[in-house]
PDB file of N, CA and C in Angstrom:
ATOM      1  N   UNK A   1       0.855  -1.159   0.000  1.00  0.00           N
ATOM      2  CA  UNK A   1       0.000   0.000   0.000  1.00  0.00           C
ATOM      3  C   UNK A   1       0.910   1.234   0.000  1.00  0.00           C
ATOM      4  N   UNK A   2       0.577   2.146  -0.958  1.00  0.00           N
ATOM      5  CA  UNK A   2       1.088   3.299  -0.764  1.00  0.00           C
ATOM      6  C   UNK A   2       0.630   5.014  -0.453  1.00  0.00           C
ATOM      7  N   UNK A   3       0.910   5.702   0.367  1.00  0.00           N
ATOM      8  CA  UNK A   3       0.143   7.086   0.181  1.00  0.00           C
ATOM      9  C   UNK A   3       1.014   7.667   0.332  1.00  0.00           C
ATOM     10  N   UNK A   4       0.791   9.348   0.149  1.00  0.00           N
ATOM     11  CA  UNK A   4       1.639  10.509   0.523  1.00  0.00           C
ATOM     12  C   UNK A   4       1.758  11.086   1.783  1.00  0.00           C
ATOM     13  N   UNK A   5       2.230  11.293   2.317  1.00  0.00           N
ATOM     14  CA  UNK A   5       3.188  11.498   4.010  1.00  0.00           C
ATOM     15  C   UNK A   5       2.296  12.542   4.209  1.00  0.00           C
ATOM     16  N   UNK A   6       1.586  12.785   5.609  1.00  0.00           N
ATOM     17  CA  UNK A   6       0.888  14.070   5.825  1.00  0.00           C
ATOM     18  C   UNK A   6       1.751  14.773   5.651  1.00  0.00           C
ATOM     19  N   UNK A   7       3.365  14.723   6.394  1.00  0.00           N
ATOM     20  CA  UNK A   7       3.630  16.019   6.897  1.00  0.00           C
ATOM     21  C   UNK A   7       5.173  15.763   6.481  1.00  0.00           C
ATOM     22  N   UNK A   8       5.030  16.078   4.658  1.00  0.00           N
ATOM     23  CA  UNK A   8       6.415  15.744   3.725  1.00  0.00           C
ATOM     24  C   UNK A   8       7.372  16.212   4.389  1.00  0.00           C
ATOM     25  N   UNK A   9       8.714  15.883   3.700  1.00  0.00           N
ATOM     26  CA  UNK A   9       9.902  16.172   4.157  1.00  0.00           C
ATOM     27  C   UNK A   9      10.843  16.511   2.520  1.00  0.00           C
ATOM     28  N   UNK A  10      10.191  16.432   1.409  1.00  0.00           N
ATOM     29  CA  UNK A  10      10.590  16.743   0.384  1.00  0.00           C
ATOM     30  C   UNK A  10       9.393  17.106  -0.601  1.00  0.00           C
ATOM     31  N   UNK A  11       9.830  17.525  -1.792  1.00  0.00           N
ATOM     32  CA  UNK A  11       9.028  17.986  -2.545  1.00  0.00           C
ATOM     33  C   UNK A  11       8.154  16.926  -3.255  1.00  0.00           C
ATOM     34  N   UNK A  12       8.281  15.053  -2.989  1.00  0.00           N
ATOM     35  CA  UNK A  12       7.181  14.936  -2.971  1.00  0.00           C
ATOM     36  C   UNK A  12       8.063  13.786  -1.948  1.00  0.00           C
ATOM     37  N   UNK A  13       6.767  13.308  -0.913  1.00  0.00           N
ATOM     38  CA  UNK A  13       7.265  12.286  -0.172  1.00  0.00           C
ATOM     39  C   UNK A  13       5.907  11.384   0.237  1.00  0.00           C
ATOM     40  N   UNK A  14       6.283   9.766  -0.514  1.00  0.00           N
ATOM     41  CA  UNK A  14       5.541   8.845  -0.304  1.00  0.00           C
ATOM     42  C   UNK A  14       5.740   7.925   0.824  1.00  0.00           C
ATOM     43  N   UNK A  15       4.929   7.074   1.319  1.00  0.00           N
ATOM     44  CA  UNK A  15       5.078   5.850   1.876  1.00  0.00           C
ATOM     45  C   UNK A  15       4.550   4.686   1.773  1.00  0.00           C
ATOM     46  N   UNK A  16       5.491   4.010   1.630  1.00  0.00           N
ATOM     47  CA  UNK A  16       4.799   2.349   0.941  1.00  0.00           C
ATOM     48  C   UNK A  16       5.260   1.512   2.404  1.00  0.00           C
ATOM     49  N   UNK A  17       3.753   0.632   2.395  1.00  0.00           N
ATOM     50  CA  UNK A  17       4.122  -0.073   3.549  1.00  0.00           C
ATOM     51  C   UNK A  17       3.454  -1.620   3.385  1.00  0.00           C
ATOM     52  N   UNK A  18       3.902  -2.538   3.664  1.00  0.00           N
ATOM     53  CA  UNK A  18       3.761  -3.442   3.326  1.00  0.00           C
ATOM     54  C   UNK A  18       2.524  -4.230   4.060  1.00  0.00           C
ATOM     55  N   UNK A  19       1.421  -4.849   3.729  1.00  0.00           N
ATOM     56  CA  UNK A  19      -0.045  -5.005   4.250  1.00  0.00           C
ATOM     57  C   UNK A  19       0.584  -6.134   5.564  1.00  0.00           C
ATOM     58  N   UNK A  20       1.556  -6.740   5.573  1.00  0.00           N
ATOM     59  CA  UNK A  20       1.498  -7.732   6.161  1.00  0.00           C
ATOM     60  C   UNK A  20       2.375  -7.033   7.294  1.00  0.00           C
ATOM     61  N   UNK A  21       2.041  -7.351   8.739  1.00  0.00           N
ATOM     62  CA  UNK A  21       2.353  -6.201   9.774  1.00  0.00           C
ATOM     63  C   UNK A  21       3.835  -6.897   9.896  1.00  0.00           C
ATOM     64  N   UNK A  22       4.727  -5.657  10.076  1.00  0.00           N
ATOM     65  CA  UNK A  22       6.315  -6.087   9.934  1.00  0.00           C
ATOM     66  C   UNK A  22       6.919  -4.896  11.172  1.00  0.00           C
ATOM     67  N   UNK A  23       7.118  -4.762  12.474  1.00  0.00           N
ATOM     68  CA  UNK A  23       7.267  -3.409  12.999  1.00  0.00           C
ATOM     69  C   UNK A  23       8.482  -2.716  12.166  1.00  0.00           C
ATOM     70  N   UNK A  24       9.747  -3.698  12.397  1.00  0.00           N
ATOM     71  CA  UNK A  24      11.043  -2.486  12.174  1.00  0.00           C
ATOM     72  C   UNK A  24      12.018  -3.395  10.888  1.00  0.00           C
ATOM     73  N   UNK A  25      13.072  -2.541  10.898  1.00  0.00           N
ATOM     74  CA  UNK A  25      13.935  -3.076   9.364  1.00  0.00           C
ATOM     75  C   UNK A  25      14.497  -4.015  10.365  1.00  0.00           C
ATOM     76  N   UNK A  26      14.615  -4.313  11.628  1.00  0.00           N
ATOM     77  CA  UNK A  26      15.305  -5.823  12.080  1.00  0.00           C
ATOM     78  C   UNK A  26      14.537  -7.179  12.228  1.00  0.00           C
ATOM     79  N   UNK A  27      13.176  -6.912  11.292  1.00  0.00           N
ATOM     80  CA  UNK A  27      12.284  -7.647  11.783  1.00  0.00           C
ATOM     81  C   UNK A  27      12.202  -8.264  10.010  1.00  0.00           C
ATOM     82  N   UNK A  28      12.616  -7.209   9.106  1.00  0.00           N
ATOM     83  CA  UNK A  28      12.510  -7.677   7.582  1.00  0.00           C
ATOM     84  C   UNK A  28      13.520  -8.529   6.987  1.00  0.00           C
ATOM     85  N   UNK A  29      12.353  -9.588   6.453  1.00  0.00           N
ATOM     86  CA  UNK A  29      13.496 -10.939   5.732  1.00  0.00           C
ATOM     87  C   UNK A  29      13.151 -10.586   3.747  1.00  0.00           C
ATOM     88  N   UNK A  30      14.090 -10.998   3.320  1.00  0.00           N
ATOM     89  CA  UNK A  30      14.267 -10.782   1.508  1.00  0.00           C
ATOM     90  C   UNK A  30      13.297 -11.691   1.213  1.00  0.00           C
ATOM     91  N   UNK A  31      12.375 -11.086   0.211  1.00  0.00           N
ATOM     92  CA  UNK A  31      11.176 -11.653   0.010  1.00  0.00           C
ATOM     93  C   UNK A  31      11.335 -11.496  -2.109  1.00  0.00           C
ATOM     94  N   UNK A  32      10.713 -11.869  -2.668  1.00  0.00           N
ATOM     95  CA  UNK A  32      10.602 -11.456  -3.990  1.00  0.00           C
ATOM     96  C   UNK A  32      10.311  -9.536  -4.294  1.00  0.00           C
ATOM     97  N   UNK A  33       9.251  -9.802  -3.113  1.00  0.00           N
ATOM     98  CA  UNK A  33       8.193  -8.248  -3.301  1.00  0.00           C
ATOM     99  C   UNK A  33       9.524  -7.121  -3.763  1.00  0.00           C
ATOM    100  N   UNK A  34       9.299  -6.330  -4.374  1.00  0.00           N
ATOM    101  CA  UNK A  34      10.172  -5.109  -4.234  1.00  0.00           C
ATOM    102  C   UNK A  34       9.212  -3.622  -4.020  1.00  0.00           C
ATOM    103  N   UNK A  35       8.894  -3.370  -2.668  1.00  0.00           N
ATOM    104  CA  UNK A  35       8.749  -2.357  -2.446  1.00  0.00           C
ATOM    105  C   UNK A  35       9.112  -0.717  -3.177  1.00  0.00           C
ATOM    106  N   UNK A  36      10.866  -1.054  -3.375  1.00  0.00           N
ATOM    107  CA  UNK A  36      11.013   0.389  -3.776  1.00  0.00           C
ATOM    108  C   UNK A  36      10.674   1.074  -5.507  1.00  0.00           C
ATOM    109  N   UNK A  37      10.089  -0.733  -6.341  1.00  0.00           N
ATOM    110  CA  UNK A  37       9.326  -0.280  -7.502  1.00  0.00           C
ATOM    111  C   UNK A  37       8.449   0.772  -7.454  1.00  0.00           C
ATOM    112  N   UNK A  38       7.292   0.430  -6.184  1.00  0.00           N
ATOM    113  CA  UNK A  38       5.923   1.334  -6.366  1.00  0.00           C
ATOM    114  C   UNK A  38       6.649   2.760  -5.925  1.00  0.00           C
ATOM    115  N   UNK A  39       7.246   2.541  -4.880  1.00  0.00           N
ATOM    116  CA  UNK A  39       8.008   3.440  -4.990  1.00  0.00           C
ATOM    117  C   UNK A  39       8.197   4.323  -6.195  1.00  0.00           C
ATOM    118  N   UNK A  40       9.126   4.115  -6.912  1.00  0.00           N
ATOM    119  CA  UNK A  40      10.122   4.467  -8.312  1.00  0.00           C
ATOM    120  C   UNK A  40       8.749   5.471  -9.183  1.00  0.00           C
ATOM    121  N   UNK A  41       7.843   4.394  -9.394  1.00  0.00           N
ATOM    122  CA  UNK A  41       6.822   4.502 -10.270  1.00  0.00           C
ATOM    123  C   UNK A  41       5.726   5.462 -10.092  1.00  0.00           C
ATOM    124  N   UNK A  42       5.441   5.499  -8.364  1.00  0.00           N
ATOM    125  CA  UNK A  42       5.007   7.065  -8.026  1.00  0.00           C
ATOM    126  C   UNK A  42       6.043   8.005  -8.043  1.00  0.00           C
ATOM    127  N   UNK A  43       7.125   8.264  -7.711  1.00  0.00           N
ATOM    128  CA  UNK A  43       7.574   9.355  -8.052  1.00  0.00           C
ATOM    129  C   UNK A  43       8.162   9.922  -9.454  1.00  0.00           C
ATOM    130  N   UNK A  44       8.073   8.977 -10.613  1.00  0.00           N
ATOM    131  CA  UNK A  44       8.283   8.722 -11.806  1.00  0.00           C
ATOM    132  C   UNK A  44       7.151   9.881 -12.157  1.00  0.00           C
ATOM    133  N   UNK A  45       5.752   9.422 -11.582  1.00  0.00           N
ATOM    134  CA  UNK A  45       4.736   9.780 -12.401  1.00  0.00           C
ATOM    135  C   UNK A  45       4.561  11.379 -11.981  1.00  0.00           C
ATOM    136  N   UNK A  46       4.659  10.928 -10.743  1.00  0.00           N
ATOM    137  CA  UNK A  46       4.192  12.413  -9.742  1.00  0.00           C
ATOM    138  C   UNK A  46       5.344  13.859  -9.876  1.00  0.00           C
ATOM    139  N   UNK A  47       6.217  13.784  -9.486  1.00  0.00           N
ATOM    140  CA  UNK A  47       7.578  14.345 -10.057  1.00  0.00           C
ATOM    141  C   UNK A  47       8.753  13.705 -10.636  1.00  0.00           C
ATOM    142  N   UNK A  48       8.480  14.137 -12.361  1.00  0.00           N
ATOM    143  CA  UNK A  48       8.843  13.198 -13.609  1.00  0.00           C
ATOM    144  C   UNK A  48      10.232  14.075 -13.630  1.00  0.00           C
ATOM    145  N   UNK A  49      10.387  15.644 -13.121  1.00  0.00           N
ATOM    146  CA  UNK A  49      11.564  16.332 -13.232  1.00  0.00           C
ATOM    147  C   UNK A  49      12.438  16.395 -12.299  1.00  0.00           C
ATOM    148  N   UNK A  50      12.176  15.301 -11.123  1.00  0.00           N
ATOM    149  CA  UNK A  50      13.342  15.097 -10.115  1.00  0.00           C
ATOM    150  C   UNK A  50      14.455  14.698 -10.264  1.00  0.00           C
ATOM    151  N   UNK A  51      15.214  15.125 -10.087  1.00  0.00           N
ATOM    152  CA  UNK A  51      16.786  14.714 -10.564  1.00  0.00           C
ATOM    153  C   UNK A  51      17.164  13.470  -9.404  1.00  0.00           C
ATOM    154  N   UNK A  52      17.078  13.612  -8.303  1.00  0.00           N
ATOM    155  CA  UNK A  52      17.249  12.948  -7.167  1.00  0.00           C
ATOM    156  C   UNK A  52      16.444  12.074  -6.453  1.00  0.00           C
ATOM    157  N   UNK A  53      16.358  11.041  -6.224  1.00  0.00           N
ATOM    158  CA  UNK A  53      15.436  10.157  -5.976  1.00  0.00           C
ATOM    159  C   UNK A  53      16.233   9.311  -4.094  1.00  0.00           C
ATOM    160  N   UNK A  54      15.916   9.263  -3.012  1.00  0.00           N
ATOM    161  CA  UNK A  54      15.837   8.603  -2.079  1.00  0.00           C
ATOM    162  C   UNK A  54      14.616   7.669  -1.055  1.00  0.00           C
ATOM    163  N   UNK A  55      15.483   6.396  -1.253  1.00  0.00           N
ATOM    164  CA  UNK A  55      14.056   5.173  -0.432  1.00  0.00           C
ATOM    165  C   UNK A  55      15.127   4.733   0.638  1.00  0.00           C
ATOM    166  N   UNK A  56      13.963   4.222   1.391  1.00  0.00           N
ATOM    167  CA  UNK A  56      14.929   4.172   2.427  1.00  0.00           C
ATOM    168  C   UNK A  56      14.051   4.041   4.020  1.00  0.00           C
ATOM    169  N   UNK A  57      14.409   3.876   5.278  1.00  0.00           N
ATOM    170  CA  UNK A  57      13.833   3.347   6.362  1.00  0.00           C
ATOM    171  C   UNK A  57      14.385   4.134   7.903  1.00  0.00           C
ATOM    172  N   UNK A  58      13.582   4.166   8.753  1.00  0.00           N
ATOM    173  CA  UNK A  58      14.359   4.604   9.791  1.00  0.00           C
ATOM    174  C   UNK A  58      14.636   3.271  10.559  1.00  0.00           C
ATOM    175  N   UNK A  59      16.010   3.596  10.537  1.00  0.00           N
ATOM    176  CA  UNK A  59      16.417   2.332  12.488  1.00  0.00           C
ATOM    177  C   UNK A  59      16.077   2.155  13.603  1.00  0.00           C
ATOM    178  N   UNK A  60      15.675   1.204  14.203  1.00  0.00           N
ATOM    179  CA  UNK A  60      15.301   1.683  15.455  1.00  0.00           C
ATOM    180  C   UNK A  60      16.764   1.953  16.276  1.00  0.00           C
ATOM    181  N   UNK A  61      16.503   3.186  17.296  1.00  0.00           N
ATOM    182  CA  UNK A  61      15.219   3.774  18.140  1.00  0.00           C
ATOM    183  C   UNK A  61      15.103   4.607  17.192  1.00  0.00           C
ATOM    184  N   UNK A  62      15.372   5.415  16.027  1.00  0.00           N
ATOM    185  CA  UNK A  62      14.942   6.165  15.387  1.00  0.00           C
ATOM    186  C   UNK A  62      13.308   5.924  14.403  1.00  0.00           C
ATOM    187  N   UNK A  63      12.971   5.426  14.668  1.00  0.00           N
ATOM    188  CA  UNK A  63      11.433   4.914  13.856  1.00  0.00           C
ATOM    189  C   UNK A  63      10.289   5.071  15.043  1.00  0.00           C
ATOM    190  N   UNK A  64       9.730   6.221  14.363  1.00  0.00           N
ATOM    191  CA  UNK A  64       8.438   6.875  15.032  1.00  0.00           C
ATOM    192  C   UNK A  64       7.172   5.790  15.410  1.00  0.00           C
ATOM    193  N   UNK A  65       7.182   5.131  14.569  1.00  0.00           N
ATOM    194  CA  UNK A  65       6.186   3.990  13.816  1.00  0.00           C
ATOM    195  C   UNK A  65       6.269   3.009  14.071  1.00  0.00           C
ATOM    196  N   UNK A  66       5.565   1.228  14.637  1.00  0.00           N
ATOM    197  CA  UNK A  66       6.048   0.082  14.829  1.00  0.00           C
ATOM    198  C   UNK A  66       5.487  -0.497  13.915  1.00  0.00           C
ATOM    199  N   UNK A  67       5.790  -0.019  12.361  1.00  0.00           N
ATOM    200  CA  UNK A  67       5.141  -0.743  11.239  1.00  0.00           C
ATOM    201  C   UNK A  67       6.089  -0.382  10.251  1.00  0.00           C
ATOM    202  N   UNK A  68       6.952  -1.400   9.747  1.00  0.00           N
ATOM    203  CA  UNK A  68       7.589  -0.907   8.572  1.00  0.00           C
ATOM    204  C   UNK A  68       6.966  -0.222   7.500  1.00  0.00           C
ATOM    205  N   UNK A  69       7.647   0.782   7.425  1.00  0.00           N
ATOM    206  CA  UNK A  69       7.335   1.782   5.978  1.00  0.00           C
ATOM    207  C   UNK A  69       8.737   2.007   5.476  1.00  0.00           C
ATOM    208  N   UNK A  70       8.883   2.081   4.233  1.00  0.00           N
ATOM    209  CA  UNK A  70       9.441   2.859   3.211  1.00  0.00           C
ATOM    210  C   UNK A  70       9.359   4.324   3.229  1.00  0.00           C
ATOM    211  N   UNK A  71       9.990   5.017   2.828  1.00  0.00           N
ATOM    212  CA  UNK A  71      10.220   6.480   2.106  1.00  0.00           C
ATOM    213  C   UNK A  71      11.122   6.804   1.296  1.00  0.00           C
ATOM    214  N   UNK A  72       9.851   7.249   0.107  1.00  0.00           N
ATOM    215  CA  UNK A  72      10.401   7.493  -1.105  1.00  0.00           C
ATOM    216  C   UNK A  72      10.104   9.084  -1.517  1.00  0.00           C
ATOM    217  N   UNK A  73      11.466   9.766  -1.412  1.00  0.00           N
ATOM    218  CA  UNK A  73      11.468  10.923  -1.650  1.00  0.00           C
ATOM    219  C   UNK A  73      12.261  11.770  -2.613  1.00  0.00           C
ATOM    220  N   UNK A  74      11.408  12.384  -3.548  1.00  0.00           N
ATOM    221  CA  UNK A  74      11.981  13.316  -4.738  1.00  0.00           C
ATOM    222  C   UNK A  74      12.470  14.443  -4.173  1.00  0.00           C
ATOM    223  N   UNK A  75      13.497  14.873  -4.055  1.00  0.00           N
ATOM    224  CA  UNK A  75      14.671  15.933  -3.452  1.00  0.00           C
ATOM    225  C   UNK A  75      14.248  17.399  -4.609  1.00  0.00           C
ATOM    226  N   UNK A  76      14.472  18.259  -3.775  1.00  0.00           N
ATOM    227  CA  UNK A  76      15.071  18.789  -2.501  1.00  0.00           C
ATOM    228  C   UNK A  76      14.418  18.721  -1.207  1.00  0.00           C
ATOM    229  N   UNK A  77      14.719  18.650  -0.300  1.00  0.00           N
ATOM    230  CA  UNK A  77      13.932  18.591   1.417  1.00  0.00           C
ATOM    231  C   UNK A  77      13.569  19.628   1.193  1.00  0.00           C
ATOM    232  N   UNK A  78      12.280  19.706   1.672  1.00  0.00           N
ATOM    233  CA  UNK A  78      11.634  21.056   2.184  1.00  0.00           C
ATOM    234  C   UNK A  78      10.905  20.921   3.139  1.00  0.00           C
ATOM    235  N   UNK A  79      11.602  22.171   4.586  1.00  0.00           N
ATOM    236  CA  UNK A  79      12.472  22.724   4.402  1.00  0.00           C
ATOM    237  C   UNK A  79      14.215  21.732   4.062  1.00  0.00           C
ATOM    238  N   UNK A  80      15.043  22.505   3.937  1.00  0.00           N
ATOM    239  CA  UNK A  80      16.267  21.785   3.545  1.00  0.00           C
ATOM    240  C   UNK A  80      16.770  21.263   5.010  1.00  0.00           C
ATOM    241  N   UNK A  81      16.780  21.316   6.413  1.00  0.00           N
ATOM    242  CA  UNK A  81      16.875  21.296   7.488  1.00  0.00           C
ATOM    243  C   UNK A  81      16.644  19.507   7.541  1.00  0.00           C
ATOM    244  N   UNK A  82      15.386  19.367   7.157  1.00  0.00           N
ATOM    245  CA  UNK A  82      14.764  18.525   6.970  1.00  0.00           C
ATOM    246  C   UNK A  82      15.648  16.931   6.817  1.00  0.00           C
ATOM    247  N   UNK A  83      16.812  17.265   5.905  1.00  0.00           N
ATOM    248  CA  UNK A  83      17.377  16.504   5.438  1.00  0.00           C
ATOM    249  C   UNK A  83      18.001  15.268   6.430  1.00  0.00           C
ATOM    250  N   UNK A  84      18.186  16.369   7.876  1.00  0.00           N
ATOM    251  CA  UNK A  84      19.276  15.647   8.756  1.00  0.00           C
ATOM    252  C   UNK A  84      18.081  14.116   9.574  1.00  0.00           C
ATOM    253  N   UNK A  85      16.751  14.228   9.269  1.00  0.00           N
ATOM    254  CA  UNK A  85      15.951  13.021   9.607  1.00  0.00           C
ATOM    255  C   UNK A  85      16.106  11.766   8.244  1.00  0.00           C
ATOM    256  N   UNK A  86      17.074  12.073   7.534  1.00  0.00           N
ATOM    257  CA  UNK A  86      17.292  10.968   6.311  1.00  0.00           C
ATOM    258  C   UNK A  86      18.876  10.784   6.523  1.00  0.00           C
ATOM    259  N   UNK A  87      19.492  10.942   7.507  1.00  0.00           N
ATOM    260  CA  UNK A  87      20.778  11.073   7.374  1.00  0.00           C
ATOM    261  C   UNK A  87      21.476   9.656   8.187  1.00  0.00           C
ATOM    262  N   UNK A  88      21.754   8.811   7.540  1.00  0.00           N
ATOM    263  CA  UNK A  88      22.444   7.835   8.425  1.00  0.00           C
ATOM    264  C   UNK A  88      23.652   7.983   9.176  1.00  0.00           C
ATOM    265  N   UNK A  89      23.400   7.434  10.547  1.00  0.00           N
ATOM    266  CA  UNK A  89      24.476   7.331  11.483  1.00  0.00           C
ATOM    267  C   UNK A  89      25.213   6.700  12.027  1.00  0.00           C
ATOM    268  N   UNK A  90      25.725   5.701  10.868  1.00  0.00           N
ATOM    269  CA  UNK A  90      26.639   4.172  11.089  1.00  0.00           C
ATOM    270  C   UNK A  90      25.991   3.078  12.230  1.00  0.00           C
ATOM    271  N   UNK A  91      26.993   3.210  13.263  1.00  0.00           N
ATOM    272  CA  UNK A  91      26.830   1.558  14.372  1.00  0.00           C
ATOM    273  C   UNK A  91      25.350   2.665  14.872  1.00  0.00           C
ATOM    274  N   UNK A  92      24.904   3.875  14.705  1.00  0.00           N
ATOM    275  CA  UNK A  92      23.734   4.592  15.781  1.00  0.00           C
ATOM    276  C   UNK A  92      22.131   4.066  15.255  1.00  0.00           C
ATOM    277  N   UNK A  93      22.563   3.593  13.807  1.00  0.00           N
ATOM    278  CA  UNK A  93      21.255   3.710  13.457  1.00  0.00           C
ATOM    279  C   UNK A  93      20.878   4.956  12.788  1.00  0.00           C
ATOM    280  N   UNK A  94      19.906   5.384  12.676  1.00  0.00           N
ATOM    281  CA  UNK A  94      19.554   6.369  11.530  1.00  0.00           C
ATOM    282  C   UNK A  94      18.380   6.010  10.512  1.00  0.00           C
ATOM    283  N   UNK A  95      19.007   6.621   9.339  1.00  0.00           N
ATOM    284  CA  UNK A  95      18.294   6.398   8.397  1.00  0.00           C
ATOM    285  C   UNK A  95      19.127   4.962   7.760  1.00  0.00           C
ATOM    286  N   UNK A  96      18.362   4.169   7.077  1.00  0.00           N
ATOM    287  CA  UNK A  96      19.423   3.379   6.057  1.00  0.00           C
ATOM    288  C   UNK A  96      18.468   3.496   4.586  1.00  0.00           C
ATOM    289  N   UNK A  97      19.668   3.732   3.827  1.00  0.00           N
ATOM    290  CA  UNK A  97      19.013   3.613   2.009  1.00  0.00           C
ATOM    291  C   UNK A  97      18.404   2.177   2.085  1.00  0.00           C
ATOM    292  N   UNK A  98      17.698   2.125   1.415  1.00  0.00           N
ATOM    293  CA  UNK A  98      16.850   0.222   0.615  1.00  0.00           C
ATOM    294  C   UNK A  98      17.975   0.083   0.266  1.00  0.00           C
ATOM    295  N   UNK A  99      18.757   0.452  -0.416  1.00  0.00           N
ATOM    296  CA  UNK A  99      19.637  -0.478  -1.381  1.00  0.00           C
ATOM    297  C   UNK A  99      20.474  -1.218  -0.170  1.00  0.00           C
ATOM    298  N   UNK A 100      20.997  -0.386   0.787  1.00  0.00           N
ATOM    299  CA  UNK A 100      22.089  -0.758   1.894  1.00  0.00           C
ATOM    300  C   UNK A 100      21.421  -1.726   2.963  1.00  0.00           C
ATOM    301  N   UNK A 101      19.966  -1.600   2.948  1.00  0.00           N
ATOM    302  CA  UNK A 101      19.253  -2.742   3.752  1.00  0.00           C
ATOM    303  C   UNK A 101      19.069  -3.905   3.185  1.00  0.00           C
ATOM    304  N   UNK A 102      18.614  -4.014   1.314  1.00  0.00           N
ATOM    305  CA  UNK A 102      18.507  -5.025   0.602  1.00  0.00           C
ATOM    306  C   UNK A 102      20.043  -5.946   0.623  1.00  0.00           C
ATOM    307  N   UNK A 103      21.255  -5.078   0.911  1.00  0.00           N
ATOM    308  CA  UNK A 103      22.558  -5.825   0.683  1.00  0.00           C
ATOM    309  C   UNK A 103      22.776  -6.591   1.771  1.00  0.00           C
ATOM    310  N   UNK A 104      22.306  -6.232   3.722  1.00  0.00           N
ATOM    311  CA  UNK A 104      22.752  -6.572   4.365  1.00  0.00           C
ATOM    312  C   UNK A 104      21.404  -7.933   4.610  1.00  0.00           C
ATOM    313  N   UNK A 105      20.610  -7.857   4.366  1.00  0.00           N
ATOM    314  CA  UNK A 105      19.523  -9.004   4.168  1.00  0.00           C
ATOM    315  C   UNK A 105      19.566 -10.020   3.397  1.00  0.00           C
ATOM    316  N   UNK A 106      20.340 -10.500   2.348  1.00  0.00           N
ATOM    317  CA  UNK A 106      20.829 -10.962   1.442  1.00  0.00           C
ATOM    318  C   UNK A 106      21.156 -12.371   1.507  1.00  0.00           C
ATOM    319  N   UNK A 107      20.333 -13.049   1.150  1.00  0.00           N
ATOM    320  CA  UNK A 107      20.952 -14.653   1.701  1.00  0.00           C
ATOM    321  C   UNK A 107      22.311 -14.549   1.126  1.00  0.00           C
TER     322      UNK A 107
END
């Protein structure tokens, strides 16, 4: 399932979340599904002139939410401030890109 974030953090910002209840990214196993398609494909459609494209998850304790979601966001942050809630913080947790979560999940 996907919708648009009440309360964006970029000029457009979605969230795709997966129907089957999953709380956090330590709880997600590699499945076929690829989430960050619907992803791709709404922000493809929605802002076609984004140069910059980020998907991606918060770590816990950083995850507001006990339901995995995605965020897929067409850049620039607005405000630009904004940015430092997408910012990963190594062994702290943070944000992590999909791509860097899909690698460490990886049979």
């Amino acid at each position: 399932m996907a919708f648009k974030d009440i309360n964006p953090s970029a000029f457009r910002h979605y969230l795709v979340i997966p129907i089957e209840h999953i709380p956090t990214v330590n709880n997600l196993q590699r499945t076929t599904e690829d989430h960050q398609l619907v992803g791709r494909d709404l922000l493809n459609r929605d802002a076609p002139n984004s140069e910059e494209h980020r998907f991606g998850f918060h770590q816990p304790p950083f995850n507001s939410v006990d339901h995995l979601h995605l965020h897929c966001l067409a850049l620039p942050f607005t405000p630009s401030w904004r940015q430092v809630k997408y910012t990963p913080l190594g062994p702290l947790g943070g944000f992590i890109e999909a791509e860097s979560l899909l690698e460490r999940i990886r049979p």
